[in-house]
C-alpha atoms as a PDB file:
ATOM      1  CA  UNK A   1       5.687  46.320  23.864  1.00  0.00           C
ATOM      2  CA  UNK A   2       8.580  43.470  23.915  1.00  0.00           C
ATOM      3  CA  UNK A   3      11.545  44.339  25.692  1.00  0.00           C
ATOM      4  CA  UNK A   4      14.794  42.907  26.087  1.00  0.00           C
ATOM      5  CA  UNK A   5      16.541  42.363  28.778  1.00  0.00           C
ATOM      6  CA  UNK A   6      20.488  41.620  29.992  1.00  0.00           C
ATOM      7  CA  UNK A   7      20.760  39.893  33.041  1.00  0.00           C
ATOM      8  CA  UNK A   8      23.992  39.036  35.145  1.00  0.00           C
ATOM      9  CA  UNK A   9      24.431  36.288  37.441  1.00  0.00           C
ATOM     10  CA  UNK A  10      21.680  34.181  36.694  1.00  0.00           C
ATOM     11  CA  UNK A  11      23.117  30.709  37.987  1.00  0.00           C
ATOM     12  CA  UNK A  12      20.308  31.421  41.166  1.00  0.00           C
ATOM     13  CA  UNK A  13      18.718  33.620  42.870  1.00  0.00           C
ATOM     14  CA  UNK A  14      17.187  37.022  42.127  1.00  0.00           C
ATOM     15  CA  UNK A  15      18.592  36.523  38.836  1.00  0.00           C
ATOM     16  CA  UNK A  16      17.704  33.206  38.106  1.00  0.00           C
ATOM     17  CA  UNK A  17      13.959  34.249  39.160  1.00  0.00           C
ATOM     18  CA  UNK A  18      13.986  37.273  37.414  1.00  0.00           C
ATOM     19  CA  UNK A  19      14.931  36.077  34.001  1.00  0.00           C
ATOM     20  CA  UNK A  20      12.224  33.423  34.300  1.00  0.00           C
ATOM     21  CA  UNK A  21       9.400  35.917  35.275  1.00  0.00           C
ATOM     22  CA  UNK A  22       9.842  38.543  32.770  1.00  0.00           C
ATOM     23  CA  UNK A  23      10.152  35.661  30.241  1.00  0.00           C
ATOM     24  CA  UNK A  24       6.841  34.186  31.028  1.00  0.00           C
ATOM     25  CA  UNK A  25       5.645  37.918  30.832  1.00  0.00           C
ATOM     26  CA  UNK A  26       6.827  37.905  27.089  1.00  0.00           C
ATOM     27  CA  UNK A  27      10.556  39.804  27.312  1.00  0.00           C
ATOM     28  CA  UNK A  28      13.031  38.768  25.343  1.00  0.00           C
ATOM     29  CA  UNK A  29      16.425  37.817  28.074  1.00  0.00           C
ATOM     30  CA  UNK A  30      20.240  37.601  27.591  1.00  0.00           C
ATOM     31  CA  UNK A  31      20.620  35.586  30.276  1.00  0.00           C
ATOM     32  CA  UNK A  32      24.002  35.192  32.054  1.00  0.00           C
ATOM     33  CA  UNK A  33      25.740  33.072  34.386  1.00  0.00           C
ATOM     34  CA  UNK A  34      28.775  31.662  35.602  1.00  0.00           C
ATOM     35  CA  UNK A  35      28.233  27.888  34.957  1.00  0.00           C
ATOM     36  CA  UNK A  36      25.561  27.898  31.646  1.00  0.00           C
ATOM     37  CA  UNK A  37      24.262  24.563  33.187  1.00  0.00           C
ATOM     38  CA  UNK A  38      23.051  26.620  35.892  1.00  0.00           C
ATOM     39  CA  UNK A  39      20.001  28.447  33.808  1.00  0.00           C
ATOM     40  CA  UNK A  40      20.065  25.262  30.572  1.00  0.00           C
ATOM     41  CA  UNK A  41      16.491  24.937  31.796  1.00  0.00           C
ATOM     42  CA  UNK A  42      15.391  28.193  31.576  1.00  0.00           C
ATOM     43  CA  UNK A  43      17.262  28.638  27.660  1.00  0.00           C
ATOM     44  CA  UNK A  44      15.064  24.925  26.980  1.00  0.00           C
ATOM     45  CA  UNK A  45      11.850  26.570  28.187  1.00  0.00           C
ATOM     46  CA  UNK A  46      12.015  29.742  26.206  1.00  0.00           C
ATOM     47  CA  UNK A  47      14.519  28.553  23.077  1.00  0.00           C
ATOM     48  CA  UNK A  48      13.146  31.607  21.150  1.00  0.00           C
ATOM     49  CA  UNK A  49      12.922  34.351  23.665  1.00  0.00           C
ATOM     50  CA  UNK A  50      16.141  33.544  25.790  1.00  0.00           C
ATOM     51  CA  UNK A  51      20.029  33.156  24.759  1.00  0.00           C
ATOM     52  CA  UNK A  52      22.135  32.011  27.045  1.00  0.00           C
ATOM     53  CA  UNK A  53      25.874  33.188  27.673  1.00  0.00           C
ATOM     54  CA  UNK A  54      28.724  32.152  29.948  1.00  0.00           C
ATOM     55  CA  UNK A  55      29.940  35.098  31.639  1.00  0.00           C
ATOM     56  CA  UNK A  56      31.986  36.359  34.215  1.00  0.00           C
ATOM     57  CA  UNK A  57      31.507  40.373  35.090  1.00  0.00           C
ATOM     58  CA  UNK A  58      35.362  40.802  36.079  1.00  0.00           C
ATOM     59  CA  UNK A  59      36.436  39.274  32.483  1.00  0.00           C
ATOM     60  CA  UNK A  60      36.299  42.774  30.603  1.00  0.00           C
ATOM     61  CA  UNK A  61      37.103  41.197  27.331  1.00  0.00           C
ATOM     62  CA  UNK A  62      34.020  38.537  27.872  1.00  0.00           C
ATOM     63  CA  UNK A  63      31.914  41.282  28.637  1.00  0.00           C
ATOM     64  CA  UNK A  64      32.670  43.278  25.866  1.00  0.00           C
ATOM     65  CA  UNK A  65      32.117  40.015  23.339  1.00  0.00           C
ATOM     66  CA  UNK A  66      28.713  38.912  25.474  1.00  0.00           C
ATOM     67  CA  UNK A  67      27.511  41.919  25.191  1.00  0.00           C
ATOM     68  CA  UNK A  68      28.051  42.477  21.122  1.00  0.00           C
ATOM     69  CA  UNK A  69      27.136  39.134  20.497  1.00  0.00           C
ATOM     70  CA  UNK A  70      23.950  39.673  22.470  1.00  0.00           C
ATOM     71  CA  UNK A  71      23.101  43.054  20.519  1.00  0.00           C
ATOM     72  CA  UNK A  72      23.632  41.144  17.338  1.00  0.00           C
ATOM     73  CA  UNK A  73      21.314  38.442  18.573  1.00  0.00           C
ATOM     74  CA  UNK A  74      18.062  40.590  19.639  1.00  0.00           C
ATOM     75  CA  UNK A  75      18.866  43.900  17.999  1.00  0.00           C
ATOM     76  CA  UNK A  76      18.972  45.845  21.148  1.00  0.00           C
ATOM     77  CA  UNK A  77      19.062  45.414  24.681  1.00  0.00           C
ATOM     78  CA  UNK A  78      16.501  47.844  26.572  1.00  0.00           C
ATOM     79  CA  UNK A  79      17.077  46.953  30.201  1.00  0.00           C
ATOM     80  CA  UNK A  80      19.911  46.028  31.967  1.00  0.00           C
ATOM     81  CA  UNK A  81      19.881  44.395  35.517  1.00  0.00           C
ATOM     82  CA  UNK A  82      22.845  44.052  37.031  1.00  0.00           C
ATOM     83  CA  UNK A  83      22.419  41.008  39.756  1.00  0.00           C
ATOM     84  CA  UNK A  84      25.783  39.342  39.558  1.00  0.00           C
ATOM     85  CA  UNK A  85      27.723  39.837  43.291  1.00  0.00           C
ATOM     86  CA  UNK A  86      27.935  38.285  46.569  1.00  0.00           C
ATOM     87  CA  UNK A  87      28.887  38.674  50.225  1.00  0.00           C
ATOM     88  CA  UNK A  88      30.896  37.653  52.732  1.00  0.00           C
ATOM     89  CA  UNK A  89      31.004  38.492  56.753  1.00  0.00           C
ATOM     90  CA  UNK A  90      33.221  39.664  59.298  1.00  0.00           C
ATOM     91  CA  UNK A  91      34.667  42.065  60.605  1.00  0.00           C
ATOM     92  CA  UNK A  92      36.787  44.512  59.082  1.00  0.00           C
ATOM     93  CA  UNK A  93      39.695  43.322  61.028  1.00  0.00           C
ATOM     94  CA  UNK A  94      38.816  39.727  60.351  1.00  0.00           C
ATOM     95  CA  UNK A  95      38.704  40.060  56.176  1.00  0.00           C
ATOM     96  CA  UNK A  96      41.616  39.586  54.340  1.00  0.00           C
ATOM     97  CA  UNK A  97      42.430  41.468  51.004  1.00  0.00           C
ATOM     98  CA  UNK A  98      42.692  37.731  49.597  1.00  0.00           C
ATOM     99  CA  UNK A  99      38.562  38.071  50.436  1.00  0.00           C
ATOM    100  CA  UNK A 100      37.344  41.124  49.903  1.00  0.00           C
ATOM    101  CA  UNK A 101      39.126  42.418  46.912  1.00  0.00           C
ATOM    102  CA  UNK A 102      37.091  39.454  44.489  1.00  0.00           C
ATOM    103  CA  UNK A 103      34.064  40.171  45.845  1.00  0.00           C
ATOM    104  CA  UNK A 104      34.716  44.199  45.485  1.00  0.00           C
ATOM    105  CA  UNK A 105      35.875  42.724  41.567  1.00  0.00           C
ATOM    106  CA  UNK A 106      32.271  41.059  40.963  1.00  0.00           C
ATOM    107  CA  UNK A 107      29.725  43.195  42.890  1.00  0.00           C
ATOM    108  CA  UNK A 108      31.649  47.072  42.046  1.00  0.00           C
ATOM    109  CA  UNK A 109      34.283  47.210  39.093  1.00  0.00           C
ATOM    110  CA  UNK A 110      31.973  44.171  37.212  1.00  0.00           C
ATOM    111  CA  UNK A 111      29.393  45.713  37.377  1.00  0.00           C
ATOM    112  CA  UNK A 112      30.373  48.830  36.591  1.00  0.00           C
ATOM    113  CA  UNK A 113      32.275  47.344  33.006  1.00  0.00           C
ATOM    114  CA  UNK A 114      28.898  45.507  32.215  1.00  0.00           C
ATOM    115  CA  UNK A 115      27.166  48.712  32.304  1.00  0.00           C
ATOM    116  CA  UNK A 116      29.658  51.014  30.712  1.00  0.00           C
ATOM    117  CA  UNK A 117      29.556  48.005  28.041  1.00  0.00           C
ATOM    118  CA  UNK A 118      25.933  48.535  27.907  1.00  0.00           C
ATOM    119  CA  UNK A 119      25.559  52.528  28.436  1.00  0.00           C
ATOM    120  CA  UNK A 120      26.750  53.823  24.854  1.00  0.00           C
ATOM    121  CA  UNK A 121      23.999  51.309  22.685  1.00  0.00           C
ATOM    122  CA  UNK A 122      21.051  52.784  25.385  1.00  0.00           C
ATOM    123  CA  UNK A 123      22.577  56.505  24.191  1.00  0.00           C
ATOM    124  CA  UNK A 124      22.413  55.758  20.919  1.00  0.00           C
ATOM    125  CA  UNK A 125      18.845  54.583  21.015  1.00  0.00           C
ATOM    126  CA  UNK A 126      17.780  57.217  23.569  1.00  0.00           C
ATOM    127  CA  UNK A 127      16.230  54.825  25.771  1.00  0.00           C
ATOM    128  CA  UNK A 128      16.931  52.463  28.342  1.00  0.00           C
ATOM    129  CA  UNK A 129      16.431  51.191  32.356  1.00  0.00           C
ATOM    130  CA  UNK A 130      19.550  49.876  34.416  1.00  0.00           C
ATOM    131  CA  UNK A 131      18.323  47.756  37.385  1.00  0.00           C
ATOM    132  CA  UNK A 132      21.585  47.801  39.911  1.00  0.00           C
ATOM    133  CA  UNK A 133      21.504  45.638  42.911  1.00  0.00           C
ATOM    134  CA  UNK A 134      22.273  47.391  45.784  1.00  0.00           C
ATOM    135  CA  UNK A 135      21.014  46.433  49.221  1.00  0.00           C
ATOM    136  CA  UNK A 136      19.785  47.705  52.641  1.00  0.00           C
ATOM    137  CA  UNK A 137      23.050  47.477  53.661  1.00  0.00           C
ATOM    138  CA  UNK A 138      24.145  50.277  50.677  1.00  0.00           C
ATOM    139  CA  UNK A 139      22.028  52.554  52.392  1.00  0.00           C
ATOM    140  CA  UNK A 140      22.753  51.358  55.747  1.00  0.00           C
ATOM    141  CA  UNK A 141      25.700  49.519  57.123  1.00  0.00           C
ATOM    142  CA  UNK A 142      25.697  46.692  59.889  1.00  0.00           C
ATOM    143  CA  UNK A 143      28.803  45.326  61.487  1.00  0.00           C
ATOM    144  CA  UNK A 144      30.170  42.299  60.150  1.00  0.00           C
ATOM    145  CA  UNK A 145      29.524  43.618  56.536  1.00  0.00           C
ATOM    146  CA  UNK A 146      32.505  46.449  56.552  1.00  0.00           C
ATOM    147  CA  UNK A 147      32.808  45.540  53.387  1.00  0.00           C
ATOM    148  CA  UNK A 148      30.655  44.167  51.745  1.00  0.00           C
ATOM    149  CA  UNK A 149      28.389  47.405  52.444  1.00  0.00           C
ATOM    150  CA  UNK A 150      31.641  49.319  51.159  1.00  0.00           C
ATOM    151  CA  UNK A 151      30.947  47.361  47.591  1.00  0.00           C
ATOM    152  CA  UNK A 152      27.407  47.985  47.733  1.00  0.00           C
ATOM    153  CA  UNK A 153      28.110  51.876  48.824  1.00  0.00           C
ATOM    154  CA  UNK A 154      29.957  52.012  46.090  1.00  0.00           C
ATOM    155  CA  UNK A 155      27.403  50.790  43.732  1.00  0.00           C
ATOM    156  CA  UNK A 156      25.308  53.422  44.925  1.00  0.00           C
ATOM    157  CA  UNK A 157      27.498  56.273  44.291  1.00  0.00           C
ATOM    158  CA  UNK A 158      28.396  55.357  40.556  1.00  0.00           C
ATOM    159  CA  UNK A 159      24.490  54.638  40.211  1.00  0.00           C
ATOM    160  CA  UNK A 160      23.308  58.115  42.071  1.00  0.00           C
ATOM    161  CA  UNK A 161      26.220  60.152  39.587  1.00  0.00           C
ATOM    162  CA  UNK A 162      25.357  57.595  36.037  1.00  0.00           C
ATOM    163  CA  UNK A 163      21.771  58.503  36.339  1.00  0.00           C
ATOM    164  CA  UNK A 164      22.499  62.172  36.384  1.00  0.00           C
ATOM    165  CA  UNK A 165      25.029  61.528  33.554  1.00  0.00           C
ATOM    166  CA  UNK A 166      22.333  59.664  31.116  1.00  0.00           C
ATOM    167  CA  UNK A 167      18.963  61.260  31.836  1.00  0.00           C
ATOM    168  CA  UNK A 168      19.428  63.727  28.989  1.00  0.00           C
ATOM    169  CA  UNK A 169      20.093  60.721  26.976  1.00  0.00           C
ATOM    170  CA  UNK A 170      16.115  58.908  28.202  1.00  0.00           C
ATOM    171  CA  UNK A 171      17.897  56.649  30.395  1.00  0.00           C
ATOM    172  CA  UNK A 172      16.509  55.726  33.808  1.00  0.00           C
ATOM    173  CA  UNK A 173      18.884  54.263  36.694  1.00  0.00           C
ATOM    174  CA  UNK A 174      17.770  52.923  39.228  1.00  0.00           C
ATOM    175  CA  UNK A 175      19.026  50.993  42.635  1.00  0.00           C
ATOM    176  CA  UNK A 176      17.397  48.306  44.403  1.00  0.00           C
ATOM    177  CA  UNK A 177      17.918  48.429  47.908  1.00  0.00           C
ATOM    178  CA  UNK A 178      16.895  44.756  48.715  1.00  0.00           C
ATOM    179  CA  UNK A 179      15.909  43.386  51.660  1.00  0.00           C
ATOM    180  CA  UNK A 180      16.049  39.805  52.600  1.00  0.00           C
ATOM    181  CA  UNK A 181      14.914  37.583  49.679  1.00  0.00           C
ATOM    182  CA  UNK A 182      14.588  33.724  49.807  1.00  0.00           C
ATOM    183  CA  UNK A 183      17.755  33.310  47.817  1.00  0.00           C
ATOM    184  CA  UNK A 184      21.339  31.439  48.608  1.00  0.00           C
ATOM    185  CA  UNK A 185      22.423  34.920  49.823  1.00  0.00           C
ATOM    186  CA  UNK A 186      22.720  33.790  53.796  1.00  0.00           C
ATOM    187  CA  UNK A 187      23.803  30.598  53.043  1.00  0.00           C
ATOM    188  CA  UNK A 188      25.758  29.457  50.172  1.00  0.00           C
ATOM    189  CA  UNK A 189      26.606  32.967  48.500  1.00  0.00           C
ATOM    190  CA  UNK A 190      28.259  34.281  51.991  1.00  0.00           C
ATOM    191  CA  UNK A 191      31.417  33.299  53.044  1.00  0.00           C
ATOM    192  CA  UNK A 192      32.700  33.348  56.087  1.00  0.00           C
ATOM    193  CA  UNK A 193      35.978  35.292  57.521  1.00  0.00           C
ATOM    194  CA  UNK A 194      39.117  32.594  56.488  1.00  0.00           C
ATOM    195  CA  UNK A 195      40.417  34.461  60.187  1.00  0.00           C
ATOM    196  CA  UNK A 196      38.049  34.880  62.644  1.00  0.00           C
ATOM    197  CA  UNK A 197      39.347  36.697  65.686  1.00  0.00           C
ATOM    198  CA  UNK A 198      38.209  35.758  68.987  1.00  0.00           C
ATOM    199  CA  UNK A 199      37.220  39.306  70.534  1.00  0.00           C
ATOM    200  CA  UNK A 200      34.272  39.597  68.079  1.00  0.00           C
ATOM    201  CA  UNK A 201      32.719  36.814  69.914  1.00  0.00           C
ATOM    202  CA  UNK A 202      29.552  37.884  71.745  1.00  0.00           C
ATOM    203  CA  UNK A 203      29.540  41.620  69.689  1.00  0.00           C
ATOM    204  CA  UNK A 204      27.053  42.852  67.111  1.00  0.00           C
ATOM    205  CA  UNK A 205      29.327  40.648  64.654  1.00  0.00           C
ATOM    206  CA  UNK A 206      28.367  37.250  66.243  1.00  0.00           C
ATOM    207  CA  UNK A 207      24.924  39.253  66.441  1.00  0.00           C
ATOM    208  CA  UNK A 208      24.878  39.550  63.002  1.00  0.00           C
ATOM    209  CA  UNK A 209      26.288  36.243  61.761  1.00  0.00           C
ATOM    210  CA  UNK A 210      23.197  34.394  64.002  1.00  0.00           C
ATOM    211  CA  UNK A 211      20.907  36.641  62.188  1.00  0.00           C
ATOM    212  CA  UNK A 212      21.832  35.761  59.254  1.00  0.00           C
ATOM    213  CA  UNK A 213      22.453  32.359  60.179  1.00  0.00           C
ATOM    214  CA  UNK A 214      18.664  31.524  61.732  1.00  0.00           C
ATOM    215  CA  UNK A 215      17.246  33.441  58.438  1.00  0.00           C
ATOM    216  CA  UNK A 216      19.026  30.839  55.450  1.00  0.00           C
ATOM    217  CA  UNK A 217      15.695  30.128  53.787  1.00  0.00           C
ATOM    218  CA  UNK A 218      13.362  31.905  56.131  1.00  0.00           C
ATOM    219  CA  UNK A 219      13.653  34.963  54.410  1.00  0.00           C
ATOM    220  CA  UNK A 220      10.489  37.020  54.385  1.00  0.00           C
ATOM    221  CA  UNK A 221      10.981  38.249  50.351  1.00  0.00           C
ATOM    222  CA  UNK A 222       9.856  36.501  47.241  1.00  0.00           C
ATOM    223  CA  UNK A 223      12.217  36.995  44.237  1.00  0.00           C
ATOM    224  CA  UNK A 224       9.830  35.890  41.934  1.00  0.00           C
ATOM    225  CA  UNK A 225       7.674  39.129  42.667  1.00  0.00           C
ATOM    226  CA  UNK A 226      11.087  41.146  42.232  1.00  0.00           C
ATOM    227  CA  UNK A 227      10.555  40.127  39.063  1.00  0.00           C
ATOM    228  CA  UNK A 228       6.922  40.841  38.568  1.00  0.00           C
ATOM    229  CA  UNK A 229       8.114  44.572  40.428  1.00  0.00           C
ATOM    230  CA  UNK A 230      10.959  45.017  37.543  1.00  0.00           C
ATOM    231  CA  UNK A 231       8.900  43.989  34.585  1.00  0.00           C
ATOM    232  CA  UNK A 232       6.170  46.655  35.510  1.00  0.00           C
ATOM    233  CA  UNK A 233       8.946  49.623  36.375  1.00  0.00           C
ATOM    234  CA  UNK A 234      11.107  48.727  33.068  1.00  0.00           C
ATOM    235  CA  UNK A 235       7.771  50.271  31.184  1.00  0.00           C
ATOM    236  CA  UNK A 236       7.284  53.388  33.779  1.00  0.00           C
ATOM    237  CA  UNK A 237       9.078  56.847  32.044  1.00  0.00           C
ATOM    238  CA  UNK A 238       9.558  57.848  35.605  1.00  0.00           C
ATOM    239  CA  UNK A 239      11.558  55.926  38.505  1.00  0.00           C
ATOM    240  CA  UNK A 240      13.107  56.481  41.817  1.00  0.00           C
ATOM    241  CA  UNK A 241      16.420  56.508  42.230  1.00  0.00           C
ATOM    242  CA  UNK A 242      16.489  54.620  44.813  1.00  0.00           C
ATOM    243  CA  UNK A 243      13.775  51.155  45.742  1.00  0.00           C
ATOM    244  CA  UNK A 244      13.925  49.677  49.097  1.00  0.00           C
ATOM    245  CA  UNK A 245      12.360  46.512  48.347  1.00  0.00           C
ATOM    246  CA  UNK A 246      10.719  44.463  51.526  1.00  0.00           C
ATOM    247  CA  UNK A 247       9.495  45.800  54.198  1.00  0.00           C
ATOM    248  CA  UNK A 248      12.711  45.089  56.235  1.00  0.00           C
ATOM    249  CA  UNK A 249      14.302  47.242  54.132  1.00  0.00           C
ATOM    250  CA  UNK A 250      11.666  49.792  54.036  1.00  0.00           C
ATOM    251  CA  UNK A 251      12.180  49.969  57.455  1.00  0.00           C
ATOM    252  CA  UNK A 252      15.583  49.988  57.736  1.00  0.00           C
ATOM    253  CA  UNK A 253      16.999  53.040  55.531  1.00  0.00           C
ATOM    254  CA  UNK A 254      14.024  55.215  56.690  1.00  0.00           C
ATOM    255  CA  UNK A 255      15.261  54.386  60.117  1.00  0.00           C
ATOM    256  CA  UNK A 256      18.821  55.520  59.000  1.00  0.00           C
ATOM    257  CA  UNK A 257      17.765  58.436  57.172  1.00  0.00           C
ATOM    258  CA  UNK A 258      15.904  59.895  60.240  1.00  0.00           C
ATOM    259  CA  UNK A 259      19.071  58.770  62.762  1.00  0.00           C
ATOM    260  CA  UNK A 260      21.210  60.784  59.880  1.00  0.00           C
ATOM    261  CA  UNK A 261      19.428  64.030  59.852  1.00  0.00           C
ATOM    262  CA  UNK A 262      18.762  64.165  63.785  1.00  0.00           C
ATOM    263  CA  UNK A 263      22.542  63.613  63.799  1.00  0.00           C
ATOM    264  CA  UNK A 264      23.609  66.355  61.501  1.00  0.00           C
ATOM    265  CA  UNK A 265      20.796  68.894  63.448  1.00  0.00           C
ATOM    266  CA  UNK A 266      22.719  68.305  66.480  1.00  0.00           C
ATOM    267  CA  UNK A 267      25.987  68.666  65.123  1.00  0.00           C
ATOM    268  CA  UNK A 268      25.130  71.467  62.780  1.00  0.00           C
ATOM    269  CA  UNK A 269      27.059  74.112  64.939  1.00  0.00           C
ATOM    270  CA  UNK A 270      30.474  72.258  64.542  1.00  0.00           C
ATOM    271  CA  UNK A 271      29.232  71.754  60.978  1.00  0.00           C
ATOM    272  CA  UNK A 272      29.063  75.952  60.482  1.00  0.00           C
ATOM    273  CA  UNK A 273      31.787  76.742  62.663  1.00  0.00           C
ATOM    274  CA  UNK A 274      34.606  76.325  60.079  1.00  0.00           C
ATOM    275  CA  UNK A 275      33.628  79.246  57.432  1.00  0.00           C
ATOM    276  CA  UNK A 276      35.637  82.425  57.233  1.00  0.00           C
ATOM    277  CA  UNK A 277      34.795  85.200  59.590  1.00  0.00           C
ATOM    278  CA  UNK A 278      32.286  87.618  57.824  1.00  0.00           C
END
């Protein structure tokens, strides 16, 4: 059965690969992006199954119009997949409110409006999937992304409390923990502290900007099969909350969820010490 999707941030990327894959597969796509010359091709290839829309998330009035406009277009929208964000590295010290609070605007509070746009039409219908983007780093923070793991922790805990809130309703939530995909993610999509401090030189922050540095277009994920992953969950009546996707990031949050409950065992007398006396 044809579904149709919403897609943000398709200019490149997960998104842009997305939107093409589940297109070839026969979905119907609203497909979104900053600069509409960005996905022209993919609107050209598939003039009947894909309409094309200029849209920034942190624009609430644009996403309230895209969204209606799209709705009167296909009659519905069955799965949304909220891509749209990026990073940026450093340490906390080192990141300015002039860089982290847009990037918290696009990858939290945008996608959040997109989906509370989005929510009441899937309640209505009783049915629907929301894809979030997430990452390993949501699950599991390294230094030099203070925050953007903060945004993407935050994306996790409006995800983990909406798909409480809209199960009754036969909608299915669910975050994508990604690993590294062969996207602009670690190159052109993360910027770099305006203020670098000298001290962080030769810590796990330089540590982590080489790593990310030496992997710019090595990275070991194909977004194309996120795609080919998303098309055959959007038809499951059962998902996880929570998809690590790639085996780095398979790895990864299982690694943290074992260091996290060994911690709390060994703590756990601290953790009972502070109830009233019986």
């Amino acid at each position: 059965m044809k579904k149709t999707w919403f897609i943000t941030g398709c200019d490149s990327g997960m998104g842009h690969a997305v939107a093409e894959v589940v297109l070839e597969r026969g979905d119907q796509v609203v497909v979104t992006a900053l600069n509409i010359e960005n996905v022209r091709a993919i609107l050209n290839k598939f003039p009947d199954a894909a309409i094309g829309f200029q849209l920034n998330v942190t624009n609430t009035d644009q996403v309230r119009s895209v969204v209606a406009d799209a709705i009167k277009h296909f009659g519905k929208i069955d799965v949304l997949f909220n891509n749209a964000g990026y990073g940026i590295i450093g340490a906390a010290e080192e990141s300015t409110e002039k860089e982290y609070r847009p990037m918290f605007e696009v990858n939290f509070f945008g996608m959040a409006a997109v989906t509370k746009e989005i929510v009441p039409h899937m309640r209505k219908n009783r049915s629907g999937v929301i894809f979030s983007t997430s990452s390993l780093g949501g699950y599991a923070a390294s230094p030099g992304f203070a925050f953007y793991a903060a945004s993407k922790f935050a994306v996790e805990g409006f995800s983990d409390a909406l798909a409480q809130e809209v199960k009754p309703f036969g909608i299915n939530v669910m975050i994508i923990e990604a690993g590294s995909f062969r996207t602009n993610f670690a190159g052109a999509s993360l910027k770099k502290p305006l203020n670098p401090v000298d001290d962080y030189k030769n810590t796990p922050v330089a540590s982590t900007f080489e790593r990310m540095r030496a992997r710019d277009g090595a990275q070991p994920n194909d977004p194309r099969k996120l795609g080919l992953v998303l098309h055959e969950l959007s038809r499951r009546e059962e998902l996880p909350l929570r998809m690590p996707l790639g085996e780095d990031a398979l790895s990864r949050v299982v690694t943290k969820a074992k260091s996290t409950l060994a911690e709390f065992e060994k703590w756990k007398d601290v953790t009972l010490s502070v109830a009233f006396d019986k």
